[in-house]
N, C-alpha and C. Protein backbone atom coordinates (compact mmCIF):
# COMPACT_ATOMS: atom_id res chain seq x y z
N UNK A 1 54.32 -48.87 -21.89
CA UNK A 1 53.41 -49.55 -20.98
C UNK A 1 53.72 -49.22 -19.52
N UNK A 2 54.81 -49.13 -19.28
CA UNK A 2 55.25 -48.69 -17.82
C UNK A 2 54.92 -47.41 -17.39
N UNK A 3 55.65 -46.30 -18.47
CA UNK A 3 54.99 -45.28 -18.33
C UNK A 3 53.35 -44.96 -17.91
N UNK A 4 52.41 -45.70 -18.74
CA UNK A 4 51.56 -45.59 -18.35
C UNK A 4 51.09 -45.97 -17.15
N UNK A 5 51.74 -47.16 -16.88
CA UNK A 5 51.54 -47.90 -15.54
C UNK A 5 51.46 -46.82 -14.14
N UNK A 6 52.56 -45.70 -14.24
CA UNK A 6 53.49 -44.87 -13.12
C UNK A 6 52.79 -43.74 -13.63
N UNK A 7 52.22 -43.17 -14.31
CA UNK A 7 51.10 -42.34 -14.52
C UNK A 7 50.08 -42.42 -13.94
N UNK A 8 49.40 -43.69 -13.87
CA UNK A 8 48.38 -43.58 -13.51
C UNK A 8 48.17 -43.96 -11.48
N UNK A 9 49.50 -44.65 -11.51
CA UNK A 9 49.55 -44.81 -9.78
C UNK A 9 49.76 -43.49 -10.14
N UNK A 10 50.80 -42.39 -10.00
CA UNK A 10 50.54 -41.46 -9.43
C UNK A 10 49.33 -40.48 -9.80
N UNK A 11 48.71 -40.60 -10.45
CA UNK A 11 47.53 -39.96 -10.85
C UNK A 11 46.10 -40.47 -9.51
N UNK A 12 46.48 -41.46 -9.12
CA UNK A 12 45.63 -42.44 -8.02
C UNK A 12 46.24 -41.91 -6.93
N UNK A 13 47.31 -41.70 -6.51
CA UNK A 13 47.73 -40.79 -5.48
C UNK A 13 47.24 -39.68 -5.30
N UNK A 14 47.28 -38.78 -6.25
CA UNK A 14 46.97 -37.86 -5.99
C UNK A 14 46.01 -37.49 -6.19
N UNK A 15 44.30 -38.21 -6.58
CA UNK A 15 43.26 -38.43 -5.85
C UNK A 15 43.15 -38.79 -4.95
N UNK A 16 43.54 -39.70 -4.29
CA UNK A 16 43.25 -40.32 -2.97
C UNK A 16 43.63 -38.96 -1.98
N UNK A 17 44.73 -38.36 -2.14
CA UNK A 17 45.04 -37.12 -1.30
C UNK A 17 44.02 -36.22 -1.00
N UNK A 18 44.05 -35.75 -2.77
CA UNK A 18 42.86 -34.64 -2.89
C UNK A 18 41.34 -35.33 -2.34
N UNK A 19 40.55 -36.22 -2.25
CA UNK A 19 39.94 -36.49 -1.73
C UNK A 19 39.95 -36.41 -0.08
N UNK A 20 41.25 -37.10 0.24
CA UNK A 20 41.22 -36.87 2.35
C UNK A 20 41.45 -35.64 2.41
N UNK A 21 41.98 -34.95 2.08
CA UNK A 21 42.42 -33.37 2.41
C UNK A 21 41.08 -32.57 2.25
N UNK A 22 40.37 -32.62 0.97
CA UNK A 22 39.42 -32.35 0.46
C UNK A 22 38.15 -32.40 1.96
N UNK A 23 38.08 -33.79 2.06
CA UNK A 23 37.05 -33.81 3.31
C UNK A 23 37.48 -33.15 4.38
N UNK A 24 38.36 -32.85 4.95
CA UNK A 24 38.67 -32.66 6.13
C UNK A 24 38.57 -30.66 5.77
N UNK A 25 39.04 -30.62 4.75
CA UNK A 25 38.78 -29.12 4.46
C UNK A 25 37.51 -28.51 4.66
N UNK A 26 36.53 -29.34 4.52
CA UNK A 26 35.29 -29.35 4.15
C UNK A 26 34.54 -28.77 5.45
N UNK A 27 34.96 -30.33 5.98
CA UNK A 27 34.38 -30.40 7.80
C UNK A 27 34.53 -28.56 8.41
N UNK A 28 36.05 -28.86 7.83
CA UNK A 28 36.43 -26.93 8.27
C UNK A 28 35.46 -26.25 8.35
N UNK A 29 35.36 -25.74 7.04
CA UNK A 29 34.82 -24.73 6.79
C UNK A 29 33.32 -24.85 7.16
N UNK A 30 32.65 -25.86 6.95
CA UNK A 30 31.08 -26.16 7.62
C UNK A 30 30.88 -25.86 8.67
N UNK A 31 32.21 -26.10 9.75
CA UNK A 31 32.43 -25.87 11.14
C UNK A 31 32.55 -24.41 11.45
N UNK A 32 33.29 -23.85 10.53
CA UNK A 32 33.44 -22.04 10.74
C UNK A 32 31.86 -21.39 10.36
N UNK A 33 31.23 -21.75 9.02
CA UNK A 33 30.32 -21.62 8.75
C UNK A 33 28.98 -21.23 9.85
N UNK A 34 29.17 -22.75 10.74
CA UNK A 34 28.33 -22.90 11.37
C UNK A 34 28.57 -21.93 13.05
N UNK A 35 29.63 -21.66 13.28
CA UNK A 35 29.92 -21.30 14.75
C UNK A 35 29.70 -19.54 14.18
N UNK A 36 30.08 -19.01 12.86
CA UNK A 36 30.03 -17.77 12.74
C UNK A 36 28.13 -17.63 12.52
N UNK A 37 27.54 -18.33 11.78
CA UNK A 37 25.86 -18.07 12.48
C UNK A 37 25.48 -18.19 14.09
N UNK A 38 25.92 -19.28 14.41
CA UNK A 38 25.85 -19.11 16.05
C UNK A 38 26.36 -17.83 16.79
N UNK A 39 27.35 -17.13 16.21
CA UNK A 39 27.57 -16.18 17.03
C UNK A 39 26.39 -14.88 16.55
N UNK A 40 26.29 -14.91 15.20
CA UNK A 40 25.35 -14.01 14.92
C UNK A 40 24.59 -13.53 15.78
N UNK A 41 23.53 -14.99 15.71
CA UNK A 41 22.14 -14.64 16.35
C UNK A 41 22.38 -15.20 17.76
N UNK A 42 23.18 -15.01 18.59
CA UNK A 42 23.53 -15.33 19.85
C UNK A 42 23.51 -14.44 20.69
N UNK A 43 22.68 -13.33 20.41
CA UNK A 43 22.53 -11.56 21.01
C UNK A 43 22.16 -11.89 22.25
N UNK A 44 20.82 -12.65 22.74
CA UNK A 44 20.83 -13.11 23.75
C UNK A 44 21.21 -13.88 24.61
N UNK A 45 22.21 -14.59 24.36
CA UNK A 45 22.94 -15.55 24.64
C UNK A 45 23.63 -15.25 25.83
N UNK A 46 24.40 -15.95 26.97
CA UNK A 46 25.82 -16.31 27.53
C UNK A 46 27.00 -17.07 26.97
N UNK A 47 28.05 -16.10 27.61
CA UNK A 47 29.07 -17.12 26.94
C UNK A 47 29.29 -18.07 27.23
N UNK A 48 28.77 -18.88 28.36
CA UNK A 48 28.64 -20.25 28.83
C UNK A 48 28.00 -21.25 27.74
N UNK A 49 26.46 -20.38 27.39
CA UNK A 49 25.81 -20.90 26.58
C UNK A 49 26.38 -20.90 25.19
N UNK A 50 26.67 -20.03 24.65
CA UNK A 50 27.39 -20.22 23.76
C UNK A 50 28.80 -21.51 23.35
N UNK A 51 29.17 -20.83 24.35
CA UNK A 51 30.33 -22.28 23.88
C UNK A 51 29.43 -24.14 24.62
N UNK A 52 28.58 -24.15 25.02
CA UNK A 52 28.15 -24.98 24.83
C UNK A 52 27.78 -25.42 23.27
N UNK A 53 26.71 -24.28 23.17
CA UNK A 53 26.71 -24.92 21.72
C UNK A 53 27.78 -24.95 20.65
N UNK A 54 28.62 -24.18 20.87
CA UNK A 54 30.06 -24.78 19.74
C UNK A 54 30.46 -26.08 19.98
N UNK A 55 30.28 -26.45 21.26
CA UNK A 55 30.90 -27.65 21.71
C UNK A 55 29.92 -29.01 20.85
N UNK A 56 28.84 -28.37 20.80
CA UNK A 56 27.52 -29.35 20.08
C UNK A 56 28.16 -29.32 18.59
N UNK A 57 28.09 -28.34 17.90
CA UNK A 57 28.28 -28.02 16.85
C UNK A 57 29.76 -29.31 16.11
N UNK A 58 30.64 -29.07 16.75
CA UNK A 58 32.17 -29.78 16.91
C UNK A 58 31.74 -31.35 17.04
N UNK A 59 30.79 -31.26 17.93
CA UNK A 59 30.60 -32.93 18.21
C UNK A 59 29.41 -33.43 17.10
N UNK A 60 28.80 -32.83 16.85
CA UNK A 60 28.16 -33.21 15.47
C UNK A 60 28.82 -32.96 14.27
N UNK A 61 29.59 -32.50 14.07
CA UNK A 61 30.45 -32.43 12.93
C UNK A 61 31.95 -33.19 12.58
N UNK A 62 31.93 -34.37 14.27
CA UNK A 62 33.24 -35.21 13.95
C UNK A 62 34.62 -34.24 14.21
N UNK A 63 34.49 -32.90 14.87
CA UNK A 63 35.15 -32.24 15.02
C UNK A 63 35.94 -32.70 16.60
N UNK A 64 37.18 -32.95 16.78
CA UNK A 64 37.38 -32.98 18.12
C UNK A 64 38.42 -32.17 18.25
N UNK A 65 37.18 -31.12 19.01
CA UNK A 65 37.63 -29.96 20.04
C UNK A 65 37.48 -30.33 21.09
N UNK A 66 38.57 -30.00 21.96
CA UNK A 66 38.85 -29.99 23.11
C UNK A 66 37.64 -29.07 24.07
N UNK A 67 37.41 -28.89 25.03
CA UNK A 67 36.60 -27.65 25.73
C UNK A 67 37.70 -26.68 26.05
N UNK A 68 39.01 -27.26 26.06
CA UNK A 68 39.91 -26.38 26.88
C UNK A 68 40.72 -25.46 25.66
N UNK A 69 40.66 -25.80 24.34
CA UNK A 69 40.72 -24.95 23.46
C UNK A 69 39.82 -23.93 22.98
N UNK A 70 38.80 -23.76 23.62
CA UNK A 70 37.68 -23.33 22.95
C UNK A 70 37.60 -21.73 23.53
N UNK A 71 37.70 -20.84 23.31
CA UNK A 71 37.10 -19.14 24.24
C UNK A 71 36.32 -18.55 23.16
N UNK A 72 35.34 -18.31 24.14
CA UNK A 72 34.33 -17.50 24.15
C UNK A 72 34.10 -16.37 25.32
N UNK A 73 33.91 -14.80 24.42
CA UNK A 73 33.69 -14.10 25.19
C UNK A 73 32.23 -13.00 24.35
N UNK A 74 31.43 -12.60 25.11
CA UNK A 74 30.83 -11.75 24.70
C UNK A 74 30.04 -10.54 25.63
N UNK A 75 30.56 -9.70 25.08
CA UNK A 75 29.89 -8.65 26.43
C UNK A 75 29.93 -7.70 25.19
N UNK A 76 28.87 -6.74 25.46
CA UNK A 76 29.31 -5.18 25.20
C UNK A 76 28.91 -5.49 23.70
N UNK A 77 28.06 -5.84 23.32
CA UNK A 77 27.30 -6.39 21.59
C UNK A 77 28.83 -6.92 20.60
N UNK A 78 29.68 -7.56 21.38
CA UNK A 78 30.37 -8.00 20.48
C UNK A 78 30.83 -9.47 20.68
N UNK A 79 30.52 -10.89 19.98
CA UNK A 79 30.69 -11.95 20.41
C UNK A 79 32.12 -12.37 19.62
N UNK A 80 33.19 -13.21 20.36
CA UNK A 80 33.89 -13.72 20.08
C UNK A 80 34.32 -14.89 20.72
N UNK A 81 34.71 -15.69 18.89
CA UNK A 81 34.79 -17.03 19.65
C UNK A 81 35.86 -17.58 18.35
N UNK A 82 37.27 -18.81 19.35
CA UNK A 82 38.32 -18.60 18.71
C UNK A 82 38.28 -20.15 19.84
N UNK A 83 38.81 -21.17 18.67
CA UNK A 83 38.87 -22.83 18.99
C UNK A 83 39.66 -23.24 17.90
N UNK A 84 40.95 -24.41 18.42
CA UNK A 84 42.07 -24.47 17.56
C UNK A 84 41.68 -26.28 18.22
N UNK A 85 41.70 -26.92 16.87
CA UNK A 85 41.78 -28.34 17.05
C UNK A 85 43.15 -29.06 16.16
N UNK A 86 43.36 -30.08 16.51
CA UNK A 86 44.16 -30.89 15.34
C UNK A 86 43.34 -32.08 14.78
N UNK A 87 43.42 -32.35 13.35
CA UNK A 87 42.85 -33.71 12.76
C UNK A 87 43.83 -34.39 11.93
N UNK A 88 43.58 -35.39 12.26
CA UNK A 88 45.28 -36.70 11.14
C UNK A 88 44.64 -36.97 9.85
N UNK A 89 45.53 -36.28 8.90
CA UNK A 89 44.95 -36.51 7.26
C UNK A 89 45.43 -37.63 6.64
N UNK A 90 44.79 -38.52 6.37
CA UNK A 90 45.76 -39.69 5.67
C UNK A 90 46.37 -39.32 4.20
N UNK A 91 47.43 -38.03 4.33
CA UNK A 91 47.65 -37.89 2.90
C UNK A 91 47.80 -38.88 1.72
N UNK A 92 48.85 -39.74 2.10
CA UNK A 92 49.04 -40.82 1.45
C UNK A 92 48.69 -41.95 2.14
N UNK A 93 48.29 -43.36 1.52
CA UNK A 93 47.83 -44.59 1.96
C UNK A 93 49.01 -45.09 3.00
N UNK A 94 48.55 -45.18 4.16
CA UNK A 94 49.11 -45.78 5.59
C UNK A 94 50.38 -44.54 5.35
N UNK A 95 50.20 -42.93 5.73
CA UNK A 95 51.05 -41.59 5.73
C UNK A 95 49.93 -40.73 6.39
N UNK A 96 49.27 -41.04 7.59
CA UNK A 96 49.32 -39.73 8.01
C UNK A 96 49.81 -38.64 8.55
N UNK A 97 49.22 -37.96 8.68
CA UNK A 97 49.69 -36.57 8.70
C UNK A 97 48.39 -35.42 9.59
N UNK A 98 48.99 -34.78 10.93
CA UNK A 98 47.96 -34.32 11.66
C UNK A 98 48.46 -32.75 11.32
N UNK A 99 47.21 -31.98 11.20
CA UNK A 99 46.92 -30.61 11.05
C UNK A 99 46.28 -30.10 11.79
N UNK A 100 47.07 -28.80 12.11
CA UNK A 100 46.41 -28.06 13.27
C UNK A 100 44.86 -27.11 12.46
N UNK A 101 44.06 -26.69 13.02
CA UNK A 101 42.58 -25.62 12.19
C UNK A 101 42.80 -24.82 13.48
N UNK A 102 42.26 -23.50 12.99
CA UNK A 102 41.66 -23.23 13.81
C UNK A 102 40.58 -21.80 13.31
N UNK A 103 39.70 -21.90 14.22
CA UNK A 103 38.24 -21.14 13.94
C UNK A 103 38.49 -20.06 14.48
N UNK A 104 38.31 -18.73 13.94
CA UNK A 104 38.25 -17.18 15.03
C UNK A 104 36.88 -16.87 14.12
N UNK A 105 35.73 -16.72 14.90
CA UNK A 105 34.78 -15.43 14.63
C UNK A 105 34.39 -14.69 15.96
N UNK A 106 34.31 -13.13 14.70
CA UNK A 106 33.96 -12.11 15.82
C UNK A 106 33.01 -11.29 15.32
N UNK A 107 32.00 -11.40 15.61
CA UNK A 107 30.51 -10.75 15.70
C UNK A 107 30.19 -9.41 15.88
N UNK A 108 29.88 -8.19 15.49
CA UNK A 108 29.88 -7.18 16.37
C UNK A 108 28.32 -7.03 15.77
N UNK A 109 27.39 -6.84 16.82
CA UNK A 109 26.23 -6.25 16.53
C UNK A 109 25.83 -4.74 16.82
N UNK A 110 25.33 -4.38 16.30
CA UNK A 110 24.81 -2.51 16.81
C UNK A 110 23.45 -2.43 16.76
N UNK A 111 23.45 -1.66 17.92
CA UNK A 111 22.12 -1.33 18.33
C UNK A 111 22.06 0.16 18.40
């Protein structure tokens, strides 16, 4: 009976993990997802403008990026853009734990 008892807390642990980790992974990659289409079709763009909209992108996605982490450069048909945030994972119940991400895409278009 105990056994089972300590099975199944840790079996509940380690959902609860895989679930916060899980989301925050998520946010990631939606976030890379989304800044590597922005750079795509950003041919006409500035890099002002551009990292504005990453900055949109981050703030609609619960992402907190800094502005002062964020570079963007694009000249010469090639856009790049490279933003390093940290987020606190609640691995375990009242254990968090902050992780650094960070995003690099680089675009090259030809004409």
């Amino acid at each position: 009976m105990i056994k089972t008892i300590i099975k199944l807390a840790i079996a509940g642990l380690a959902l609860f993990s895989l679930y916060h980790v899980g989301i925050v992974y998520w946010d990631h990659y939606q976030f890379q997802d989304s800044v590597q289409e922005l750079a795509q079709f950003a041919e006409n763009e500035t890099a002002d403008q551009i990292r504005v909209k990453v900055i949109d992108l981050a703030s609609a996605r619960d992402i907190p990026l800094d502005p002062g982490d964020l570079t963007v450069t694009h000249a010469n048909h090639k856009t790049e853009v490279t933003a390093t945030y940290s987020r606190e994972v609640l691995v375990l119940p009242r254990y968090p734990k902050v992780w650094d991400f960070t995003v690099h895409v680089v675009v090259v278009t030809l004409h």
